[in-house]
Protein backbone atom coordinates (compact mmCIF):
# COMPACT_ATOMS: atom_id res chain seq x y z
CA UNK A 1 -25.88 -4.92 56.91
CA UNK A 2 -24.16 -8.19 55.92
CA UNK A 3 -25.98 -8.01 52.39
CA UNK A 4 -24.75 -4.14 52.25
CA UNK A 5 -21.57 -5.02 52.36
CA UNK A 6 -22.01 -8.10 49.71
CA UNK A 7 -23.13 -5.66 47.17
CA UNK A 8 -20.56 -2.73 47.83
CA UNK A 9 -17.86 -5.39 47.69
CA UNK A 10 -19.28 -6.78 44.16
CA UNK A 11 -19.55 -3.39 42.88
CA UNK A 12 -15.87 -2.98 43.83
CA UNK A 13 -14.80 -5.82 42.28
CA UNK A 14 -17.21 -4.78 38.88
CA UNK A 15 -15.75 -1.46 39.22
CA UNK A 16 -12.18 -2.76 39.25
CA UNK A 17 -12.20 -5.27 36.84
CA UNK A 18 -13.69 -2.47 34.44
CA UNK A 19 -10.75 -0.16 35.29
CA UNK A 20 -8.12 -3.55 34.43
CA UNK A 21 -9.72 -4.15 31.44
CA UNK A 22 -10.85 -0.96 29.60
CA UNK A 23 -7.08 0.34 28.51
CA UNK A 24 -6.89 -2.80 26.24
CA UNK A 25 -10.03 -2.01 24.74
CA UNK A 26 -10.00 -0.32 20.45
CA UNK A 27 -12.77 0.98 19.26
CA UNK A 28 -14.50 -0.85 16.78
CA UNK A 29 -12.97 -0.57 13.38
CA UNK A 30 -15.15 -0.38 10.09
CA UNK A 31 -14.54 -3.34 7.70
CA UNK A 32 -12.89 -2.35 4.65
CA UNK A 33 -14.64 -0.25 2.10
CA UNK A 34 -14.03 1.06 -1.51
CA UNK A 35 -15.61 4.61 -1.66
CA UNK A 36 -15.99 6.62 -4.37
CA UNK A 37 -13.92 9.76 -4.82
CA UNK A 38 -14.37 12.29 -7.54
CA UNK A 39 -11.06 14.15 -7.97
CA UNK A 40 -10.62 14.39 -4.26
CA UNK A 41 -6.98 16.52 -4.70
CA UNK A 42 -7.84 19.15 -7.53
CA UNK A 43 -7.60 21.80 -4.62
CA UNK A 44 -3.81 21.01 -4.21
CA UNK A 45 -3.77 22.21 -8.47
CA UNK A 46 -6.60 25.60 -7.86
CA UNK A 47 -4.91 26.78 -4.58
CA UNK A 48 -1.39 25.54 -4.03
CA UNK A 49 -0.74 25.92 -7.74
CA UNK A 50 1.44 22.49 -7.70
CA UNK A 51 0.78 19.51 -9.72
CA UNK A 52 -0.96 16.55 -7.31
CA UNK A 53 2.45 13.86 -6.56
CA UNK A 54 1.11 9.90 -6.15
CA UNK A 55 3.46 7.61 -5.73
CA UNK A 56 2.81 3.88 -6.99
CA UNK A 57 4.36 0.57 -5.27
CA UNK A 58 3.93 -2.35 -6.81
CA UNK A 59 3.58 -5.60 -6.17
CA UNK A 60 6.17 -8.20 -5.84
CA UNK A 61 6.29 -10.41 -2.68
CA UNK A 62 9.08 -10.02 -0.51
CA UNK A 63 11.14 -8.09 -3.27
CA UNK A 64 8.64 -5.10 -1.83
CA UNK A 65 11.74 -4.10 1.06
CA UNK A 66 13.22 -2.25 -2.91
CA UNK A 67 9.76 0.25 -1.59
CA UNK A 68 11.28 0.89 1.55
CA UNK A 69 14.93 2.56 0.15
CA UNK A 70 13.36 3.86 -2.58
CA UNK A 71 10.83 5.97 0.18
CA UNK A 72 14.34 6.70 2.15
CA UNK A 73 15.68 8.59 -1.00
CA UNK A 74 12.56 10.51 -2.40
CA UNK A 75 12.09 11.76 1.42
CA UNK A 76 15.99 12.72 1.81
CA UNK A 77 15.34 14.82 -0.89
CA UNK A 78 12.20 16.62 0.06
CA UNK A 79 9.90 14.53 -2.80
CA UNK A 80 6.35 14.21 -0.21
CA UNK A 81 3.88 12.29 -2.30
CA UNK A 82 0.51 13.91 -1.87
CA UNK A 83 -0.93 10.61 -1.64
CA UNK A 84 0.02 6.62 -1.94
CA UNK A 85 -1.78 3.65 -4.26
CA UNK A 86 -0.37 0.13 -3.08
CA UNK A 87 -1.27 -3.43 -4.50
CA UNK A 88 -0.19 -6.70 -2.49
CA UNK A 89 3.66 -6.31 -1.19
CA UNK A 90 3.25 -2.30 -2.16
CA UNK A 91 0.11 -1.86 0.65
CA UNK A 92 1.97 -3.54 2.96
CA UNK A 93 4.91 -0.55 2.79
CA UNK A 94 2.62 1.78 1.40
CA UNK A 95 0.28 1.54 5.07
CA UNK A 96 3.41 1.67 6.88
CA UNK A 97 4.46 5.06 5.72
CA UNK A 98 0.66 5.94 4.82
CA UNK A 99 0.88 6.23 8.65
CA UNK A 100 3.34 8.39 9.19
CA UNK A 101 6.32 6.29 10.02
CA UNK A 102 9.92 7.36 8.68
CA UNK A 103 11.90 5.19 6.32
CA UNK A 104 14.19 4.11 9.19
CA UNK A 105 11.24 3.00 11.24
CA UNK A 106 9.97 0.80 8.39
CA UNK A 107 12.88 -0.41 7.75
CA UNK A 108 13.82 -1.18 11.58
CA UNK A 109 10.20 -2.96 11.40
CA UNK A 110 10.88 -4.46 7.96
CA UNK A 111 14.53 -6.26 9.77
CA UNK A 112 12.90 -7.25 13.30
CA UNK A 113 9.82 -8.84 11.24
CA UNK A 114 9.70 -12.88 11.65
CA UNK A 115 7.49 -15.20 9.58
CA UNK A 116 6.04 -16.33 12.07
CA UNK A 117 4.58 -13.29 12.68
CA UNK A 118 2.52 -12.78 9.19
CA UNK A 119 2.52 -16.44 8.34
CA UNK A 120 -0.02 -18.78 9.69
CA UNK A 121 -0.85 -22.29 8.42
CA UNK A 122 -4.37 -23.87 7.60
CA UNK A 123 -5.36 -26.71 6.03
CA UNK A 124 -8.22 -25.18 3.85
CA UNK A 125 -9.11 -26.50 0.38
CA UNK A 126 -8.76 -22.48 -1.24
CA UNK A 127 -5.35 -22.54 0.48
CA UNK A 128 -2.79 -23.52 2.96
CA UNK A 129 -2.24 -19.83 4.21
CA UNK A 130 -4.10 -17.63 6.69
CA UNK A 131 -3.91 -13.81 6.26
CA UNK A 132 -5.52 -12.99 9.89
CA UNK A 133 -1.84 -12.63 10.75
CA UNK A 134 -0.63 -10.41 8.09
CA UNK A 135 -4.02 -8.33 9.38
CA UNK A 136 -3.14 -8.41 12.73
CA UNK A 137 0.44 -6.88 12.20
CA UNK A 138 -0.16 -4.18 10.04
CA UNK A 139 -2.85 -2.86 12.46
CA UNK A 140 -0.68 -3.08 15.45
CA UNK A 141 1.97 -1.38 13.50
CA UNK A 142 -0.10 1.23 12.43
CA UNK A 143 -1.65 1.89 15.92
CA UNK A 144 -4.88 0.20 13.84
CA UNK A 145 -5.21 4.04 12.21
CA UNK A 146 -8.82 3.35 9.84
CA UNK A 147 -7.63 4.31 5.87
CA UNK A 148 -9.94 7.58 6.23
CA UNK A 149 -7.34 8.01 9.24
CA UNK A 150 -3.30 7.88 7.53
CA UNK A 151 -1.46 10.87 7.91
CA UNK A 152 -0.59 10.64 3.75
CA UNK A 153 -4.22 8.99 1.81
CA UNK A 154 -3.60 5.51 1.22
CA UNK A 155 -5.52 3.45 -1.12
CA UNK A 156 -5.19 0.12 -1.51
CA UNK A 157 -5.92 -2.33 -4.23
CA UNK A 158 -7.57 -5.92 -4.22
CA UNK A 159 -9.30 -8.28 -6.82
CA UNK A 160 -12.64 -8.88 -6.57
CA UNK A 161 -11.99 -13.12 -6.78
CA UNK A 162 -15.31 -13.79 -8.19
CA UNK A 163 -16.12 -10.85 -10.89
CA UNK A 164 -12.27 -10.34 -11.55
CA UNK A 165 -12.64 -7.09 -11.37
CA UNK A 166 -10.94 -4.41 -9.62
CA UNK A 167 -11.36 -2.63 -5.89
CA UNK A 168 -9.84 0.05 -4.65
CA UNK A 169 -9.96 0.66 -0.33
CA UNK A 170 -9.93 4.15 0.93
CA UNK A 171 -11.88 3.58 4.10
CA UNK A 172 -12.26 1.81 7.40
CA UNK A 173 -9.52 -1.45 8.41
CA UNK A 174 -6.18 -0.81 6.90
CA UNK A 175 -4.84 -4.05 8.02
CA UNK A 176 -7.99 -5.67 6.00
CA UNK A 177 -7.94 -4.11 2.96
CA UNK A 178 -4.08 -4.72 2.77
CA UNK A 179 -4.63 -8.32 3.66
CA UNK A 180 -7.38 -9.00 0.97
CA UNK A 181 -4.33 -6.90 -1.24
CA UNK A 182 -1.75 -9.53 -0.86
CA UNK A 183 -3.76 -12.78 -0.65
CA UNK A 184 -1.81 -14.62 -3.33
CA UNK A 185 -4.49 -16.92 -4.95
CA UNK A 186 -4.21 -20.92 -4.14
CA UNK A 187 -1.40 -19.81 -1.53
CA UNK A 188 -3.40 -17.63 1.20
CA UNK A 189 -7.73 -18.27 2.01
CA UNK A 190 -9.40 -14.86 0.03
CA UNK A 191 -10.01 -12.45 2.60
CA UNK A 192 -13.55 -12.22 3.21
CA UNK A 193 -15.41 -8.69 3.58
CA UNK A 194 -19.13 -8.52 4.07
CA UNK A 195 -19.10 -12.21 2.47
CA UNK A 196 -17.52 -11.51 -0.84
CA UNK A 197 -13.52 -13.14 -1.04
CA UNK A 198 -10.88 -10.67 -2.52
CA UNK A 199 -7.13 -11.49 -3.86
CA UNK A 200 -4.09 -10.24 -4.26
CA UNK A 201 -4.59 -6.96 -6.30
CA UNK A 202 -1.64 -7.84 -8.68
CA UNK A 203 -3.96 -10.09 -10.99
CA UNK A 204 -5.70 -6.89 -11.96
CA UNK A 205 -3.27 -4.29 -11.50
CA UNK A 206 0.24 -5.06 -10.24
CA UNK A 207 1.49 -1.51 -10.55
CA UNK A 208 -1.75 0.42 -10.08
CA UNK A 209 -0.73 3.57 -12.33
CA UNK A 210 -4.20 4.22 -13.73
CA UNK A 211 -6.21 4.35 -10.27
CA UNK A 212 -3.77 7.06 -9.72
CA UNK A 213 -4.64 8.91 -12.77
CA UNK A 214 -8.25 8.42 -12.03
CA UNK A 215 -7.33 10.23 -8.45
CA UNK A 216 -5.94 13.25 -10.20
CA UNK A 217 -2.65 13.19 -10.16
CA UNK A 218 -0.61 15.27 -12.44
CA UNK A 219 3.00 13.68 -11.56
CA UNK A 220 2.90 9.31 -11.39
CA UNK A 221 6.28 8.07 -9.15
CA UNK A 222 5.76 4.36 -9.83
CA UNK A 223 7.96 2.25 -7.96
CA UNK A 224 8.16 -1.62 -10.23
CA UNK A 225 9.62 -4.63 -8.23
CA UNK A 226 8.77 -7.20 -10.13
CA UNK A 227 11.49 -9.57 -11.36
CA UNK A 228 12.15 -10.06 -15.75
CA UNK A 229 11.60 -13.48 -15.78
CA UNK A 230 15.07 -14.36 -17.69
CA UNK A 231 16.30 -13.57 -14.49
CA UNK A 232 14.24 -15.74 -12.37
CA UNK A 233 15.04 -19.07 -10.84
CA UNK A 234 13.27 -22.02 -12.20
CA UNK A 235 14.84 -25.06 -10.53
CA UNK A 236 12.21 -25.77 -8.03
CA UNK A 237 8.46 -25.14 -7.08
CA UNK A 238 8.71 -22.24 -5.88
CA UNK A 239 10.93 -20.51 -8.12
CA UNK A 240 7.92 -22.06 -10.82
CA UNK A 241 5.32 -20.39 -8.52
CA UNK A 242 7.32 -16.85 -8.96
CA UNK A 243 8.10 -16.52 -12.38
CA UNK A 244 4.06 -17.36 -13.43
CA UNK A 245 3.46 -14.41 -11.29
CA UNK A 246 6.29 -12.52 -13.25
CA UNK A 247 4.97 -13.58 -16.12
CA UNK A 248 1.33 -13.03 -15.85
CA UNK A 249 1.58 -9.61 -14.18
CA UNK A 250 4.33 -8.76 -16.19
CA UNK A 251 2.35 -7.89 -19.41
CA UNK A 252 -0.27 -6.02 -17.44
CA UNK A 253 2.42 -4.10 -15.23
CA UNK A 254 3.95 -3.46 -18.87
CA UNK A 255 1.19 -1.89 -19.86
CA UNK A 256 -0.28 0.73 -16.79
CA UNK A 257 3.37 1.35 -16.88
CA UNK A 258 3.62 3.32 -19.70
CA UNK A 259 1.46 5.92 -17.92
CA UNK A 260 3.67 6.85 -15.36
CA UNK A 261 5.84 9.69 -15.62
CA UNK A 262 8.62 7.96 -13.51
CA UNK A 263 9.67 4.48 -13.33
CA UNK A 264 11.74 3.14 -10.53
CA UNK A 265 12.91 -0.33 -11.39
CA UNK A 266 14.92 -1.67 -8.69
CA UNK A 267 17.86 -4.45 -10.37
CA UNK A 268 16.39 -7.21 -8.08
CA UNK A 269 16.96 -10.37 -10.57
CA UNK A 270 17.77 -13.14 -7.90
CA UNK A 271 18.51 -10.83 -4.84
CA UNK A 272 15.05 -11.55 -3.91
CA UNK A 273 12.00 -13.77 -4.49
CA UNK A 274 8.43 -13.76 -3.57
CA UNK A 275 9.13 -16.25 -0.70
CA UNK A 276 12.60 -15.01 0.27
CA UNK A 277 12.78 -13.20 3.93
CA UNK A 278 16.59 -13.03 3.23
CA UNK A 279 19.02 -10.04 2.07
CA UNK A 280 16.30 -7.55 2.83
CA UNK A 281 19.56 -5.00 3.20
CA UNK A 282 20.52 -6.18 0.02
CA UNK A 283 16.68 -5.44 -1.83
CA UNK A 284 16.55 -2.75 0.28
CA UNK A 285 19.90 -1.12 -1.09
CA UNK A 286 18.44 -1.69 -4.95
CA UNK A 287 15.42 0.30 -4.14
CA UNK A 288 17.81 3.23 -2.97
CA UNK A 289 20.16 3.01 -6.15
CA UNK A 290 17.30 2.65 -8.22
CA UNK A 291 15.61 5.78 -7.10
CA UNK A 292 18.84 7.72 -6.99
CA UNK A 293 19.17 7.04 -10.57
CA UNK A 294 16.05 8.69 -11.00
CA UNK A 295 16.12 12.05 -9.16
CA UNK A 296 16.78 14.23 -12.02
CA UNK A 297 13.76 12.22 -14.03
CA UNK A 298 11.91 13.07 -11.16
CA UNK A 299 12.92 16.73 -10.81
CA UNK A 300 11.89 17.39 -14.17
CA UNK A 301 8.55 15.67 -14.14
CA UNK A 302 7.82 17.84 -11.52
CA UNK A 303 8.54 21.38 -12.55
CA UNK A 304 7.36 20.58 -15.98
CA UNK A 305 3.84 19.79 -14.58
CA UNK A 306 4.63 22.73 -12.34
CA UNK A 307 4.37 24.79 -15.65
CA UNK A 308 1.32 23.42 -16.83
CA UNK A 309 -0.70 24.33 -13.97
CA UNK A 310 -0.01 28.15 -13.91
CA UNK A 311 -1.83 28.10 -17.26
CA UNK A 312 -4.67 26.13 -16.16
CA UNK A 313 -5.52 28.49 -13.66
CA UNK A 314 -5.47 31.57 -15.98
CA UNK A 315 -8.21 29.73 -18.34
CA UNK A 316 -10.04 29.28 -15.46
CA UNK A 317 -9.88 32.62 -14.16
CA UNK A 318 -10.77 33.59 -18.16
CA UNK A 319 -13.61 31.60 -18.40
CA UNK A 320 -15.17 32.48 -15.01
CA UNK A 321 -13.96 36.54 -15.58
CA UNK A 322 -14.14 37.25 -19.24
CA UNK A 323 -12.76 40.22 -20.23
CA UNK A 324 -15.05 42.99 -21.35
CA UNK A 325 -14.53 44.12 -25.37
C-alpha cells in the first residue's frame, strides 16, 4: 500500500509539473530559409485586375524609425502593400508590420525599445556584437509568427558573407532571418544558419528594389533612409563608421533605385545616425513628411499600372479564345 501511494504521489507531482510548465512551451520554429518563388502574386493581376503593390524599406541603422511614419501615412490613406521586401534596419520594421501590427503599435514599440534589449556584448574576434538579442525581440514581438506565417508576405534580405552573394528569406524564423539582415559586418558575429554566416543585406542590396521586381510587382513604393554623405558627421569613429556605409551602399542603393516607381527619401541628414537611439519622434516625423510629399506620385503610379493590366487580360483572353474569321 505504502509503495501505492509513492507512485500515485510521483505521478501527481509528474502530472503537475507538466501542467506548470507546458503554457511556456513554442513549438519548434524552422531555421531560416530562402525558398524559391516563381511569380507567387500574378493571381492578384488575372483575378483582382490590380497591379501587385511591394513596398521596399531600406536599410539605414537607426534612421529606419523614417519606415515607421512613412507606414502611418500610406495606411491613413488606404495604400495596403500586397507584400513587404526589408534589408537590415528595413526587416526589422518591415517584420513588425509584416505581422500585422498598426503604425501606432510599432511606433509605441519603436519608443519603449532600450538598447539593452537588442544589444549584447561579446568579445569575439568577427565582432564585439551579439545578434541573439535582436533575434530574441523581434520574435517575442511578433508572437514568433514563422515568415510563411505574417499576415502581409515578408521577405527579408541577407548577404551570403562568404560567396557575397545575395539571399532572400521567405520561410521559417523571422527573428533569424532579420537578424542575419542587420548583422553589420566587423560590428555584430554573422548569424549562423545551418553553418553558413550571413550579413547585413545592405552590402548587396540596401534598397532591395529588384527582388521586388523579380516577385512580380507591377507598382515599387521604395522607402530610402540612407543619409547623402555631405550631410554626415565625420568628427569621430563612429560618424567614420556611418558615412563608409553611406558611401558604399550609396552607389548600389543609387542604382536598384532607379527601378522603383516611387521614392520616399526621408530629409534625415544629422537627425539620425546608424548608432543614434535618440529623436526617434524627430526621424519618425521625416518619414511622415516624406511620404506625404509623395501621395500624388503614388496615386498615379497606381492607376496608371491599373490601366495596363485591363489590357493584359484581354491578350490573354485573345490568345487562349481566338476569334473565329
Amino acid at each position: 500500500m505504502k509503495r501505492l501511494k509513492s507512485c500515485v504521489l510521483g505521478l501527481s507531482v509528474i502530472i503537475l509539473t507538466g501542467c506548470q510548465t507546458t503554457p511556456h512551451l513554442r513549438p519548434a520554429i524552422e531555421d531560416a530559409q530562402a525558398q524559391v518563388l516563381s511569380q507567387p502574386y500574378s493571381y492578384i493581376k488575372q483575378q483582382q485586375k490590380r497591379p501587385v503593390i511591394a513596398l521596399v524599406l531600406g536599410s539605414g541603422g537607426a534612421r529606419g524609425y523614417a519606415h515607421i511614419g512613412a507606414i502611418q501615412v500610406l495606411e491613413e490613406h488606404g495604400i495596403h502593400p500586397d507584400f513587404i521586401v526589408g534589408t537590415s534596419a528595413g526587416s526589422i520594421v518591415g517584420a513588425l508590420y509584416a505581422s500585422g501590427k498598426s503604425p501606432e503599435q510599432i511606433k509605441d514599440i519603436a519608443l519603449n525599445m532600450k538598447v539593452q534589449d537588442v544589444r549584447e556584448i561579446t568579445l569575439r574576434k568577427n565582432g564585439f556584437l551579439d545578434g541573439s538579442k535582436v533575434e530574441r525581440f523581434i520574435n517575442d514581438q511578433i508572437d514568433h509568427l514563422p515568415l510563411q506565417k505574417m499576415k502581409i508576405p515578408l521577405f527579408v534580405v541577407a548577404t551570403e558573407l562568404k560567396e557575397g552573394k545575395k539571399v532572400v528569406f521567405n520561410y521559417g524564423n523571422t527573428g533569424q532571418a532579420v537578424r542575419a539582415s542587420a548583422s553589420i559586418p566587423s560590428m555584430f558575429v554573422p548569424t549562423k544558419i545551418h553553418d553558413v554566416e550571413y550579413v547585413d543585406g545592405g552590402l548587396v542590396s540596401p534598397v532591395p528594389v529588384q527582388v521586388a521586381r523579380e516577385l512580380g510587382a507591377d507598382v515599387v513604393i521604395a522607402v530610402d533612409i540612407l543619409a547623402q554623405p555631405i550631410h554626415t558627421e565625420t568628427s569621430n569613429v563612429w560618424g567614420l563608421f556611418n558615412q563608409n556605409i553611406n558611401i558604399m551602399q550609396g552607389r548600389l542603393a543609387e542604382e536598384e533605385l532607379k527601378d522603383a516607381d516611387v521614392v520616399i527619401q526621408p530629409d534625415l541628414r544629422e537627425k539620425a545616425h546608424i548608432f543614434d537611439v535618440k529623436g526617434r519622434e524627430m526621424t519618425m516625423q521625416a518619414g511622415i513628411d516624406a511620404a506625404q510629399s509623395k501621395l500624388s506620385e503614388i496615386e498615379l503610379a497606381i492607376q496608371s499600372k491599373k490601366n495596363l493590366v485591363q489590357p493584359d487580360q484581354q491578350d490573354f483572353a485573345l490568345k487562349t479564345f481566338p476569334a473565329h474569321p
